[in-house]
Each structure stands twice: as structure tokens, then as C-alpha cells.
N, C-alpha and C. Protein backbone atom coordinates (compact mmCIF):
# COMPACT_ATOMS: atom_id res chain seq x y z
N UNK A 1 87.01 123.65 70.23
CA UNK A 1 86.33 123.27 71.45
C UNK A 1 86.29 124.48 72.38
N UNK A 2 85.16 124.81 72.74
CA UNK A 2 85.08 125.94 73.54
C UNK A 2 85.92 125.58 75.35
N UNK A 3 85.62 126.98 76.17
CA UNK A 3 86.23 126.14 77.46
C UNK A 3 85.40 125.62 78.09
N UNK A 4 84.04 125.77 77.68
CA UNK A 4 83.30 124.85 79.01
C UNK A 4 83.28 123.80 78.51
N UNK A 5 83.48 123.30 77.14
CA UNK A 5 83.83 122.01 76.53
C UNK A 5 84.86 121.51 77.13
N UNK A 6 86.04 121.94 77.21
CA UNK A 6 87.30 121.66 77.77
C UNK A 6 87.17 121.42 79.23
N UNK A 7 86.49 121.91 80.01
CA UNK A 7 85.95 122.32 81.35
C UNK A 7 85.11 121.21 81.58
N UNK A 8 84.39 120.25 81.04
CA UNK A 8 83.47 118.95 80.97
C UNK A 8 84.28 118.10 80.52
N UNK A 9 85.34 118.03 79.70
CA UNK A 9 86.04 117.06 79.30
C UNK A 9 86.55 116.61 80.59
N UNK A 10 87.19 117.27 80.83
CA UNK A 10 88.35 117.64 82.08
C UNK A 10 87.38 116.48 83.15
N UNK A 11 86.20 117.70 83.65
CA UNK A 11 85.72 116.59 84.90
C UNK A 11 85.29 114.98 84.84
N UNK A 12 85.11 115.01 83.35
CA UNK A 12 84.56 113.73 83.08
C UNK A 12 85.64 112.16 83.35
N UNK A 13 87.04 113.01 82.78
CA UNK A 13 87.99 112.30 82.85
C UNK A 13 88.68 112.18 84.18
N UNK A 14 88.47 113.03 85.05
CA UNK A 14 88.50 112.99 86.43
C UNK A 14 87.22 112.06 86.88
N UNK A 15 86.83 111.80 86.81
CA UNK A 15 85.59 111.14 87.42
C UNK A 15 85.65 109.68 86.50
N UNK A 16 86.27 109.45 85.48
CA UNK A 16 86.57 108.39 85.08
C UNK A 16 87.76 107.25 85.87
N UNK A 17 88.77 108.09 86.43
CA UNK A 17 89.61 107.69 87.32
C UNK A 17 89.28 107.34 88.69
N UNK A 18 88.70 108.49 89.13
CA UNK A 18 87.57 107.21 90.24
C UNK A 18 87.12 106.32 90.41
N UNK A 19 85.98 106.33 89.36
CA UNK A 19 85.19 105.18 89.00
C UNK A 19 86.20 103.82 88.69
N UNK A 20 87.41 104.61 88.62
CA UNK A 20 88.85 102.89 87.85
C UNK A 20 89.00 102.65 89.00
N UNK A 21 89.23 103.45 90.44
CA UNK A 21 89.42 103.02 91.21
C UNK A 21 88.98 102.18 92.08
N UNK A 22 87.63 102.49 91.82
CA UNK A 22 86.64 101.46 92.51
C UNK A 22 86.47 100.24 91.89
N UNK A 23 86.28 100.40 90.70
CA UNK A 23 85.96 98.86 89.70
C UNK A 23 87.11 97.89 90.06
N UNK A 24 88.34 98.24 89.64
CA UNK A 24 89.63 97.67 89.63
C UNK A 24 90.60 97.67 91.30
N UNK A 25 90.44 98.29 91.93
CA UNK A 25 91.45 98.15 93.19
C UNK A 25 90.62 97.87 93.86
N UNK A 26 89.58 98.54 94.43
CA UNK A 26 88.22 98.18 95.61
C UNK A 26 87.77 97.31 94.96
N UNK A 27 86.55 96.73 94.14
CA UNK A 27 86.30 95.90 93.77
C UNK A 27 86.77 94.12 93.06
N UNK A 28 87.27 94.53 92.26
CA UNK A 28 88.55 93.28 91.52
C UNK A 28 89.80 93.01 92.43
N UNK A 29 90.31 93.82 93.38
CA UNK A 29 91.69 93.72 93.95
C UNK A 29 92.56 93.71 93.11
N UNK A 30 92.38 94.06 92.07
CA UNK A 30 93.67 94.91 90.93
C UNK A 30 94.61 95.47 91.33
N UNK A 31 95.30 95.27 92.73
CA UNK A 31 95.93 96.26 93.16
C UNK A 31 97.05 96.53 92.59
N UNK A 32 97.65 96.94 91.33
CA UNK A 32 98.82 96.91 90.63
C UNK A 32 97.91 98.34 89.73
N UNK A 33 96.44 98.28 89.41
CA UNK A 33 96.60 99.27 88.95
C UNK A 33 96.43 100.54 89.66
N UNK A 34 96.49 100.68 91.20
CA UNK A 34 96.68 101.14 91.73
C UNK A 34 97.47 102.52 91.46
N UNK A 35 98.62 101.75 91.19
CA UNK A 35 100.25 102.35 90.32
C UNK A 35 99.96 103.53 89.53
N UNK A 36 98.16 103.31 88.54
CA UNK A 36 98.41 104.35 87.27
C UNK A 36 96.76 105.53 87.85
N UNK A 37 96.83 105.13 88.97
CA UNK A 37 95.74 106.09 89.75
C UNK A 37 96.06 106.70 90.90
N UNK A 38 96.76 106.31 91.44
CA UNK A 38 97.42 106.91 92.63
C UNK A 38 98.30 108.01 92.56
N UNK A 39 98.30 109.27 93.37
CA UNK A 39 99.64 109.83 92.52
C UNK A 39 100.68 109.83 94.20
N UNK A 40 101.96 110.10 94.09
CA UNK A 40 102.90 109.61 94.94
C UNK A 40 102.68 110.28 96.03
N UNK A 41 102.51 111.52 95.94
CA UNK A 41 101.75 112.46 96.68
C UNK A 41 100.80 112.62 97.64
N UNK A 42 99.97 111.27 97.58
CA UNK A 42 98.52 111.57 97.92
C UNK A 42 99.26 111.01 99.74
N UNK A 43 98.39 111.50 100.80
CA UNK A 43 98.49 111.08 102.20
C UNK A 43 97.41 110.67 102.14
N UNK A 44 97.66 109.70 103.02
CA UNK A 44 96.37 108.54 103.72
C UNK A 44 97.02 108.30 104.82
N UNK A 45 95.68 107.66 106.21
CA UNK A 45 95.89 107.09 107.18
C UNK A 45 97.37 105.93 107.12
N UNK A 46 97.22 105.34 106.01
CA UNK A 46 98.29 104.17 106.12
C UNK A 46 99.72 104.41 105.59
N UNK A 47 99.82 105.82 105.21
CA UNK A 47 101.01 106.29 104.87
C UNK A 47 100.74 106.95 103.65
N UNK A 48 101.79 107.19 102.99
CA UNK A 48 101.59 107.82 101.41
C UNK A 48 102.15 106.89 100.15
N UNK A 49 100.95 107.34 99.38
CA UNK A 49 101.58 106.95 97.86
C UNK A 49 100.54 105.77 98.04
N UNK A 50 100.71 104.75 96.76
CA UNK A 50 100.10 103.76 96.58
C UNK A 50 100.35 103.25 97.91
N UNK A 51 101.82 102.58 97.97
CA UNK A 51 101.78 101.61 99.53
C UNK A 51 100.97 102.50 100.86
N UNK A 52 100.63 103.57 101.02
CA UNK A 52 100.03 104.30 101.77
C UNK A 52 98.34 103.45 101.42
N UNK A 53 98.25 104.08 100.49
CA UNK A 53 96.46 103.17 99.96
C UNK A 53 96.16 102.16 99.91
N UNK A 54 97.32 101.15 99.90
CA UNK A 54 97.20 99.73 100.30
C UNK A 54 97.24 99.01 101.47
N UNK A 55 98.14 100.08 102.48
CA UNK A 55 97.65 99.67 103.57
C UNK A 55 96.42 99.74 104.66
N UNK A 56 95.43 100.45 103.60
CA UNK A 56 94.20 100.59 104.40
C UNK A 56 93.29 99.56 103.11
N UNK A 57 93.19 99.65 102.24
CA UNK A 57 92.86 98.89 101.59
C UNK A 57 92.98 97.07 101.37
N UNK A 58 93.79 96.58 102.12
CA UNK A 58 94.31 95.22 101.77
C UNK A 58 93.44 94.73 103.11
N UNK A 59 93.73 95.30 104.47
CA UNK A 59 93.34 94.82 105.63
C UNK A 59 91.76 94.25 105.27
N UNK A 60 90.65 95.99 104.53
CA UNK A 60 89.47 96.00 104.26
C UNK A 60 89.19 94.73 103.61
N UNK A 61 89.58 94.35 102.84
CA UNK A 61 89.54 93.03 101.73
C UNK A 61 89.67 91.96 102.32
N UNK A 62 90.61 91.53 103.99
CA UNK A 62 90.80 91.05 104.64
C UNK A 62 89.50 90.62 105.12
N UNK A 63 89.51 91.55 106.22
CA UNK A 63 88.41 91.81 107.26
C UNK A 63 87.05 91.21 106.75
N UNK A 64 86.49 92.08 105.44
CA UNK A 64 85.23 92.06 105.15
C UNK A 64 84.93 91.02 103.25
N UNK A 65 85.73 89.81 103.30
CA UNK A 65 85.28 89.36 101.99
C UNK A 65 84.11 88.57 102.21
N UNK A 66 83.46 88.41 101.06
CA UNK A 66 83.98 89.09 99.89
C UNK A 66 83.17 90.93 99.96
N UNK A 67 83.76 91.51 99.08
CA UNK A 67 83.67 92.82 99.44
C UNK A 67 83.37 93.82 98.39
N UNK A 68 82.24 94.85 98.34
CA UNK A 68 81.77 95.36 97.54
C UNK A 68 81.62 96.62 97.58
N UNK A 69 81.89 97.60 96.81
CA UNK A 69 82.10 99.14 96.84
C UNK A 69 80.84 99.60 95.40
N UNK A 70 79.67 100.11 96.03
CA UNK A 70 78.68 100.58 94.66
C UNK A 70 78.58 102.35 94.70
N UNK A 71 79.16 102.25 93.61
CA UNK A 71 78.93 104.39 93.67
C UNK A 71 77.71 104.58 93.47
N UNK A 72 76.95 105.03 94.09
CA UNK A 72 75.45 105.73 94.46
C UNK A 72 75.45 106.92 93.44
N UNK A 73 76.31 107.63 93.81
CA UNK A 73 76.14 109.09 92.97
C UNK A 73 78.00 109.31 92.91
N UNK A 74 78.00 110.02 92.00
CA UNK A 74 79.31 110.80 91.64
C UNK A 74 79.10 112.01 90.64
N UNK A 75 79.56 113.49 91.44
CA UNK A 75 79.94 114.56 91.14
C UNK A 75 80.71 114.60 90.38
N UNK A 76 81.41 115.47 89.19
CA UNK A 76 82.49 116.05 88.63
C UNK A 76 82.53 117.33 88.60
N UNK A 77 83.61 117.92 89.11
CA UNK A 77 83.44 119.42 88.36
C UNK A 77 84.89 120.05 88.84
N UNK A 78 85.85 120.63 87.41
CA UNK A 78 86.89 120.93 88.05
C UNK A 78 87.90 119.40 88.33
N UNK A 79 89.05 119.93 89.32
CA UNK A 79 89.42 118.91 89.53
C UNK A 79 88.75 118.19 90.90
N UNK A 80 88.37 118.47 91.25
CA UNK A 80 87.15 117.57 92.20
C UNK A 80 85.80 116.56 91.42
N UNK A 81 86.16 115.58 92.58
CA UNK A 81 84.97 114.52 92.20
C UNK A 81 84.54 113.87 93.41
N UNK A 82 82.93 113.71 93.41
CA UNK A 82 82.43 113.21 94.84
C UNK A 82 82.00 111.97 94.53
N UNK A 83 82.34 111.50 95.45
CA UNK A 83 81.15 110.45 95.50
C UNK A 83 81.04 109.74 96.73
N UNK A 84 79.07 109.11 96.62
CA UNK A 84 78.46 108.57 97.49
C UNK A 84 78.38 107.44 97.01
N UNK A 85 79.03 106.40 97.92
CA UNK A 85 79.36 104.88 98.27
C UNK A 85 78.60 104.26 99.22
N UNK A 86 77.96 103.02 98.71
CA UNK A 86 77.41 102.09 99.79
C UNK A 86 78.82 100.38 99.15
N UNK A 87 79.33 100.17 100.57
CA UNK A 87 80.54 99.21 100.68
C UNK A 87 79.36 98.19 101.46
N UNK A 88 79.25 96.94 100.81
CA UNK A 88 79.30 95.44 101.33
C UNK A 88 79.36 94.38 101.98
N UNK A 89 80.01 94.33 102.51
CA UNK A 89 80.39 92.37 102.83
C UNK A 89 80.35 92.04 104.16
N UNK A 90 80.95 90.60 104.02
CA UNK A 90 80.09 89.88 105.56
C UNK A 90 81.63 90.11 106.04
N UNK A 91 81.67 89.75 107.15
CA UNK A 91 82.64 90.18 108.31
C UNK A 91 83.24 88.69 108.55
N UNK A 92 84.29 88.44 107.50
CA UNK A 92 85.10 87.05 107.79
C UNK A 92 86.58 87.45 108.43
N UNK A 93 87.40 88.47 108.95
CA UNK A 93 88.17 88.51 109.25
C UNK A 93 88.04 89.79 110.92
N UNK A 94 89.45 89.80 111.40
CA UNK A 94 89.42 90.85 112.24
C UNK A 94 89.19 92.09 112.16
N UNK A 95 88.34 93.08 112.36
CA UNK A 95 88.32 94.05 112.55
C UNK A 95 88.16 95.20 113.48
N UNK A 96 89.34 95.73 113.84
CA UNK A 96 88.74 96.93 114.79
C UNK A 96 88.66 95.82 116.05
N UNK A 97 89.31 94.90 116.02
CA UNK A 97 89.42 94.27 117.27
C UNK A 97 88.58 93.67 117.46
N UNK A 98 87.54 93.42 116.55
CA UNK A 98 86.12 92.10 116.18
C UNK A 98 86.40 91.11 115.52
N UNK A 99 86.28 90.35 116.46
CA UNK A 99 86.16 88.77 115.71
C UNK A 99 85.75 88.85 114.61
N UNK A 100 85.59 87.71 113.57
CA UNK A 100 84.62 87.77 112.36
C UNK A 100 83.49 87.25 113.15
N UNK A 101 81.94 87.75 112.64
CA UNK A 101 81.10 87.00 113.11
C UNK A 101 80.01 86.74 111.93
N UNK A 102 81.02 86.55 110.46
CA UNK A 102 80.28 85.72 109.41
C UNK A 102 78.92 86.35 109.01
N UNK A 103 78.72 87.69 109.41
CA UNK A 103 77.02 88.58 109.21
C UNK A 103 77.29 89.38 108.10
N UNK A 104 76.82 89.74 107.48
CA UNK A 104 76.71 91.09 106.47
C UNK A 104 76.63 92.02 107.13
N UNK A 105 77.57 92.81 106.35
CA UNK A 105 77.69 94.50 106.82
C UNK A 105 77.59 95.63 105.72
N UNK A 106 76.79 96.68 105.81
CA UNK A 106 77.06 97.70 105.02
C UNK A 106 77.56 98.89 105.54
N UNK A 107 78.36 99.92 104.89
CA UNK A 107 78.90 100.71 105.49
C UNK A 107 78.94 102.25 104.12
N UNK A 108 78.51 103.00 104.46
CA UNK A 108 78.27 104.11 103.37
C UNK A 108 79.38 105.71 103.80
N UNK A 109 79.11 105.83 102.66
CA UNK A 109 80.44 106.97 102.74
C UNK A 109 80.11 108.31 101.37
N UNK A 110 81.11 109.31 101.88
CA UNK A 110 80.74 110.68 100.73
C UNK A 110 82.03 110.91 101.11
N UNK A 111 82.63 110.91 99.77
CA UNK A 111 84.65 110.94 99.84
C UNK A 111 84.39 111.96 98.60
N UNK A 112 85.16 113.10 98.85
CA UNK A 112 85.44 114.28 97.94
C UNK A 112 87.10 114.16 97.58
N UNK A 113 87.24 113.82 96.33
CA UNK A 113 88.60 113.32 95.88
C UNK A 113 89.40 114.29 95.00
N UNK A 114 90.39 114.60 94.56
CA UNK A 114 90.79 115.46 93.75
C UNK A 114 92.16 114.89 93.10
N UNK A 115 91.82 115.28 91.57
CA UNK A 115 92.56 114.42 90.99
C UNK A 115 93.52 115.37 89.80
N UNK A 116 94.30 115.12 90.01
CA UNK A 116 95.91 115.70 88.98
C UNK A 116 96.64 115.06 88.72
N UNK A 117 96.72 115.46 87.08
CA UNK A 117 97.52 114.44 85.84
C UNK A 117 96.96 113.62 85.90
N UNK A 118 96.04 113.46 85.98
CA UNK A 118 95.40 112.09 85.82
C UNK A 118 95.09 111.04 87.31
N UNK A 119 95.54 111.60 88.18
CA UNK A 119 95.93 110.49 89.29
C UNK A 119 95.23 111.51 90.55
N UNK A 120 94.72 110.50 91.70
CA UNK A 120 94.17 110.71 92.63
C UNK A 120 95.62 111.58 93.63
N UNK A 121 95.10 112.90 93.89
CA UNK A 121 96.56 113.41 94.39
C UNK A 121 95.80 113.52 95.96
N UNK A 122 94.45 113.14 96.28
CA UNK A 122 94.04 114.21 97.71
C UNK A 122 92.51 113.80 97.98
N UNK A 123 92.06 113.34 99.25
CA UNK A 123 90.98 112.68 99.35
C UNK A 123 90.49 113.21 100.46
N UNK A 124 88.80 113.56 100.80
CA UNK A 124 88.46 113.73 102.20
C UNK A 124 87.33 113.20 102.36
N UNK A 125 87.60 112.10 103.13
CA UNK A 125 86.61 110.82 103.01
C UNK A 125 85.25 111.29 104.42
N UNK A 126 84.18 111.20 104.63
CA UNK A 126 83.07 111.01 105.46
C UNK A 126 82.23 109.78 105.57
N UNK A 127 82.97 109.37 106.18
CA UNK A 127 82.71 107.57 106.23
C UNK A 127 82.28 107.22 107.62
N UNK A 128 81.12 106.17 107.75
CA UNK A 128 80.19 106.10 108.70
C UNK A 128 80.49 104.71 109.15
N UNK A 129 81.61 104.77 110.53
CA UNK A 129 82.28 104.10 110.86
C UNK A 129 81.48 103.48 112.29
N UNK A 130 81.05 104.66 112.92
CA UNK A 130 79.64 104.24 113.98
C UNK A 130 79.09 103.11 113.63
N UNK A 131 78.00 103.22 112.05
CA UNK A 131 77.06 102.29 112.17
C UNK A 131 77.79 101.04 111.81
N UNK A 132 79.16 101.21 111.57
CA UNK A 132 79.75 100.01 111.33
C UNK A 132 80.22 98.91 112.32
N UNK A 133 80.58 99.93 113.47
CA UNK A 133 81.04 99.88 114.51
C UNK A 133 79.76 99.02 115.28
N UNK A 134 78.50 99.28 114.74
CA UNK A 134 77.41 99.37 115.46
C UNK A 134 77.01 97.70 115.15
N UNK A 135 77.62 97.59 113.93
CA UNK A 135 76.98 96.05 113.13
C UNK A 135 78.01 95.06 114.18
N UNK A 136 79.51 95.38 114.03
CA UNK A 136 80.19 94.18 114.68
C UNK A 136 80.06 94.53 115.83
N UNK A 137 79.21 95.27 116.78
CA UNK A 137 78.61 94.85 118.56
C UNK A 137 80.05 95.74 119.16
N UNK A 138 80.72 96.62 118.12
CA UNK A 138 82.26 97.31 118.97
C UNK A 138 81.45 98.51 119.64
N UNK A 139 79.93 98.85 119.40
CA UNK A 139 78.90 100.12 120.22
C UNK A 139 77.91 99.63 120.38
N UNK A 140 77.51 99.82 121.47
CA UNK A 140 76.20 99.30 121.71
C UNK A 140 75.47 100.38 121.60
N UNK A 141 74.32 100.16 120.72
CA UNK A 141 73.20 101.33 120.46
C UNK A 141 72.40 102.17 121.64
N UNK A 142 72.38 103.13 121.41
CA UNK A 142 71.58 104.20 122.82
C UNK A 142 72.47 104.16 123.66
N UNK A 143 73.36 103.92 123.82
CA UNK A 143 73.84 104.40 125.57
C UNK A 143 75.70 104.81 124.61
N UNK A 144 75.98 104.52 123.56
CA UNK A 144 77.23 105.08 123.28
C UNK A 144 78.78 104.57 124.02
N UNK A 145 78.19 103.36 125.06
CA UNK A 145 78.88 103.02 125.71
C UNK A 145 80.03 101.35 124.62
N UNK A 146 81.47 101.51 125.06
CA UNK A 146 82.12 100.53 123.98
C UNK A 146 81.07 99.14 124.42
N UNK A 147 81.09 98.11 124.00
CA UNK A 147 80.76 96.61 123.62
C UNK A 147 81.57 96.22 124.78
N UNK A 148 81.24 95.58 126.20
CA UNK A 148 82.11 94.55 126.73
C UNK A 148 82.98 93.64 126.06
N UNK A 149 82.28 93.46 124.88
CA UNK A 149 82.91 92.28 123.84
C UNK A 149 84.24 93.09 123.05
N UNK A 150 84.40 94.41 122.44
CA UNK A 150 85.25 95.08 121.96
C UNK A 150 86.57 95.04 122.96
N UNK A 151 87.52 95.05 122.44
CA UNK A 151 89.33 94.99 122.85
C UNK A 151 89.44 96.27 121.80
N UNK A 152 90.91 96.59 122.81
CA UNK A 152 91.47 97.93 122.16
C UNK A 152 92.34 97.11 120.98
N UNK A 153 92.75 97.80 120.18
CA UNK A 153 94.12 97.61 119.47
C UNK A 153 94.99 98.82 119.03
């Protein structure tokens, strides 16, 4: 096997672990296999390691069921893998200090991930939290000003 053979293997199987992540933890709520994608290492907003990824993840599942994560596009190359996400669902729980108000929401994203031994070690997510912000009434459009209706938390 030559190295750019080895060099395509490589990204493919990196980009296979993504894609597990989404099917099985974001999508299915598999969250146990979490365990064989996560590596202990990785920092997130909600702390580190798997329980780090679950605590931003469990709320989401909360907030917005039922709930849907579709990869648009995904990069490989190296140990990096991109991808462009359009996320789902109607707004049955709290979020961000919003009532549920039972509507559909979509919310899109470009998360550049990097993955060692097999496992997600490092993520830098660009996630479009505005227009999300914009669906549950927490911004009111053109003036940038918060929602009377929005509470801090």
C-alpha cells in the first residue's frame, strides 16, 4: 500500500467516526457509545471527556425533541474532518431561557473535528446560534436588541 493509500485510509476512518457520532449519540441517543468515540482528553463547554459531551448534548435532546443532526458535507484529510450540519427539531423543552413554544427549528453549523486513535480528541465548532436565537423570539430581528420575552440564566 503506497502512503497516499495509507494517507486515504487514515482520513476515511477518521471521518467514519464522526459520522458514528452523529448517527448513534446525536441522532439515536446511544449515549454509551459515546465511550468508544470520545477520547478523555477532548474539552468542551460542559467539561471534559465523554461526561463533558454529555453535558451539552443531553440538555439539546431535552430542549429540542425530537431531534435531528443531517451532515450536509464532510471533509477528510489527515487527522482532521469537517463537517457541515443542518440540526432539526421543534422546541419542546427550555432553552436559553425559552419556554418551549412547540415550533420547528433549524439550526446549521461547520465543526472542524480532529480525531486520534480512533477517538474524537478536539473540536472547533461554528454554530449559528443567532438564527437560533432568532427562531425562539431570545433576538428580535433588525434592531439586535434581547426579546422582552428572553430571561437571563
Amino acid at each position: 500500500m503506497s502512503r497516499f493509500e495509507e494517507m486515504l485510509d487514515k482520513a476515511h476512518a477518521n471521518a467514519a467516526v464522526v459520522m458514528k457520532l452523529y448517527e448513534e449519540c446525536l441522532n439515536q441517543k446511544n449515549y454509551s457509545m459515546a465511550e468508544a468515540l470520545i477520547a478523555p482528553s477532548l474539552e468542551t463547554p460542559g467539561g471534559q471527556g465523554v461526561e463533558g459531551f454529555l453535558e451539552i448534548i443531553r440538555p439539546l435532546h431535552a430542549a429540542f425533541d425530537p431531534l435531528a443532526f443531517k451532515i450536509e458535507d464532510i471533509i477528510a484529510q489527515g487527522d482532521r474532518v469537517v463537517v457541515r450540519w443542518t440540526m432539526r427539531g421543534t422546541h419542546s423543552g427550555v432553552w436559553a431561557g425559552a419556554a418551549p413554544t412547540h415550533k420547528p427549528v433549524q439550526q446549521t453549523a461547520i465543526v472542524i473535528y480532529q480525531v486520534q486513535d480512533g477517538k474524537i480528541a478536539a473540536y472547533w465548532p461554528m454554530v449559528d446560534r443567532l438564527g437560533l436565537a432568532m427562531q425562539l423570539g431570545l433576538v428580535v430581528a433588525g434592531n439586535g436588541q434581547a426579546s422582552p420575552h428572553a430571561t437571563s440564566t
